[in-house]
Structures are given as C-alpha cells and as structure tokens.
Protein backbone atom coordinates (compact mmCIF):
# COMPACT_ATOMS: atom_id res chain seq x y z
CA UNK A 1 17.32 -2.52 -67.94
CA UNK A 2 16.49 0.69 -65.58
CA UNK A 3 13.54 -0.54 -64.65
CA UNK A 4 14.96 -3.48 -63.26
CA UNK A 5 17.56 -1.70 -61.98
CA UNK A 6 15.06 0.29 -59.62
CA UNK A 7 12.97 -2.50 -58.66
CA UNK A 8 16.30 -4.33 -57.66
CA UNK A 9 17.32 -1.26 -55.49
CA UNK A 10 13.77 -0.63 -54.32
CA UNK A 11 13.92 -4.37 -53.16
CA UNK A 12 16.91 -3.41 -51.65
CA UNK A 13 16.05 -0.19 -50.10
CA UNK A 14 12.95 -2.59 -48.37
CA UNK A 15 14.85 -5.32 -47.27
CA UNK A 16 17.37 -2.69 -45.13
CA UNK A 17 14.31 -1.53 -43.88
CA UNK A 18 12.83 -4.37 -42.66
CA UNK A 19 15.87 -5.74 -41.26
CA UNK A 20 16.05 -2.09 -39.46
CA UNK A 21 12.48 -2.71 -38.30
CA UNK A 22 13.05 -6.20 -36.94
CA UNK A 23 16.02 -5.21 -35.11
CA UNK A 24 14.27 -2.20 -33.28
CA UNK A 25 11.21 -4.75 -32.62
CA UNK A 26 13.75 -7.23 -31.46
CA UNK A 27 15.44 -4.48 -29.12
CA UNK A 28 11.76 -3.37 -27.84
CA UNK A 29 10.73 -6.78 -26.98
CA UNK A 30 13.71 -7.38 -25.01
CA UNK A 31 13.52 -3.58 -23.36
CA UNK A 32 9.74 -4.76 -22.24
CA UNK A 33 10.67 -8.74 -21.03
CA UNK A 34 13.16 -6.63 -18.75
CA UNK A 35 11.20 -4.15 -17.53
CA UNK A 36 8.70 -7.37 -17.15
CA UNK A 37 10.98 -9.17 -15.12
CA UNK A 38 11.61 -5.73 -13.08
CA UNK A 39 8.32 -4.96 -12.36
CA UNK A 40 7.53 -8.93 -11.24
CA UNK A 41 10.68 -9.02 -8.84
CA UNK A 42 9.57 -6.01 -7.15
CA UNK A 43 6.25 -6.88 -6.91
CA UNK A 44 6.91 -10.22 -5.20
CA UNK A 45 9.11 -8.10 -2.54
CA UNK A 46 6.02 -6.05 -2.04
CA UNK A 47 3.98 -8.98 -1.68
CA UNK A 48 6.46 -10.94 0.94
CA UNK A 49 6.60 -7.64 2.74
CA UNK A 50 2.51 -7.20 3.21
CA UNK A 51 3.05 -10.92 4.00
CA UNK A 52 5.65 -10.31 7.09
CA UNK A 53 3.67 -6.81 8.09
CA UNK A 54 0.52 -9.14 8.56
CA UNK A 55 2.29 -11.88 10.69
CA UNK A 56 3.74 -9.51 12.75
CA UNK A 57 0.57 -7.41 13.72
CA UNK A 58 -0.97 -11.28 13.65
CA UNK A 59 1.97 -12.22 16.41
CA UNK A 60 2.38 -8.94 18.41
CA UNK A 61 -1.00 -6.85 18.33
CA UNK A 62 0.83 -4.03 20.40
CA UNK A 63 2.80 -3.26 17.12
CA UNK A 64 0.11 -2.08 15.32
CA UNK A 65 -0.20 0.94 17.85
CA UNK A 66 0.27 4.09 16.70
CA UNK A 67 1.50 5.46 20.06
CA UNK A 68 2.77 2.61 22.32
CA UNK A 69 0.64 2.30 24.99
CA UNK A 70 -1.90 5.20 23.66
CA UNK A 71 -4.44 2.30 24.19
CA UNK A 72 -4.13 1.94 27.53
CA UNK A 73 -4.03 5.34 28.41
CA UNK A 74 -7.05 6.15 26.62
CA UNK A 75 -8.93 3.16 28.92
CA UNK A 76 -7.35 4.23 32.26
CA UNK A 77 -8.83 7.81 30.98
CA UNK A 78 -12.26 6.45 30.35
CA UNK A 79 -12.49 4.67 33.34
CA UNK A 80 -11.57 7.85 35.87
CA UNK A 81 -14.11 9.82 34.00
CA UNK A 82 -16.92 7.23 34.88
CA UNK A 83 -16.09 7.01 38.50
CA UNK A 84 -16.26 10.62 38.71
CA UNK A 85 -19.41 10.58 36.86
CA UNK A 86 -20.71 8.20 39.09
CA UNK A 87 -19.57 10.38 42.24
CA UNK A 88 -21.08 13.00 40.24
CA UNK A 89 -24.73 11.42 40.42
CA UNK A 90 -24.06 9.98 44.01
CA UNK A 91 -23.45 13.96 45.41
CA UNK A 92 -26.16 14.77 43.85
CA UNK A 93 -28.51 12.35 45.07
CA UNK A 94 -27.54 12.87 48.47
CA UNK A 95 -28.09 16.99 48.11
CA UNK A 96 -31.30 15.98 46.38
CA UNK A 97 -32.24 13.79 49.99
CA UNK A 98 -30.84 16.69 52.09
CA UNK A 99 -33.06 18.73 50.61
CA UNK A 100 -35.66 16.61 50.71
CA UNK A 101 -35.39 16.46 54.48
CA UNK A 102 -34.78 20.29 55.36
C-alpha cells in the first residue's frame, strides 16, 4: 500500500508540475506574441517614415540640404575663383607680351 501511495503522490507531485510548466510556457508565449506585435507596429512606423522622408527629398530637392542655400554659395564661390583665375592668366599674358616687346 506505500508504494502506491508514493507513486500516487509522485504522479501528483508531476502533474502540479506540469501544469506549473504549461502555465509559465503559456505566459511566455503570450509575453513574446506582444513584444511581436510591438516590435511589427513600430517597425511599420519606421518604414512609413523612410517612405515620407523619400517623397519629400523626391518633391523638394532643396530639403535635403544640409545648410539652406550652402549649394549655391559654394557655386557662386567657384565661379568668382575662375574668373579671377582667368584674369590671372590674361595679366600675365599681357606682361609676358610687354616683355616681349621691351
């Protein structure tokens, strides 16, 4: 009879166990679908954002600037340092011909 005994309670002892087990798989499953869910809501709100960041450099180049206008600076720059390059080589041509004549 004490054998049965312990194999009834061991049964018993299993069954709590497993019914411990199944609840804490249960409550991990459902921690992970949330954190699922989480993790797939913000990642679509990323996604619509790169979306409306690439329509609006797409729409209005300009935005995309850095600096506003930095573009244009930097060209109106480039430009007044070739025209006084090119005065540069013209002065000097014309000292190389005065030379050239004295």
């Amino acid at each position: 009879a004490g054998v049965i005994e312990c194999l009834h309670a061991e049964i018993m002892r299993m069954q709590t166990d497993f019914a411990r087990m199944t609840s804490a798989e249960q409550e991990a499953k459902e921690k992970f679908e949330e954190s699922e869910a989480e993790l797939n809501g913000r990642v679509m709100a990323l996604e619509q954002e790169n979306e409306d960041l690439k329509a609006r450099i797409c729409h209005r180049p300009e935005d995309h600037e850095l600096v506003p206008g930095l573009q244009q600076t930097l060209k109106e720059q480039l430009e007044q340092r070739q025209k006084g390059q090119q005065k540069e080589e013209e002065m000097a041509r014309v000292q190389g011909l005065l030379r050239e004549r004295d």
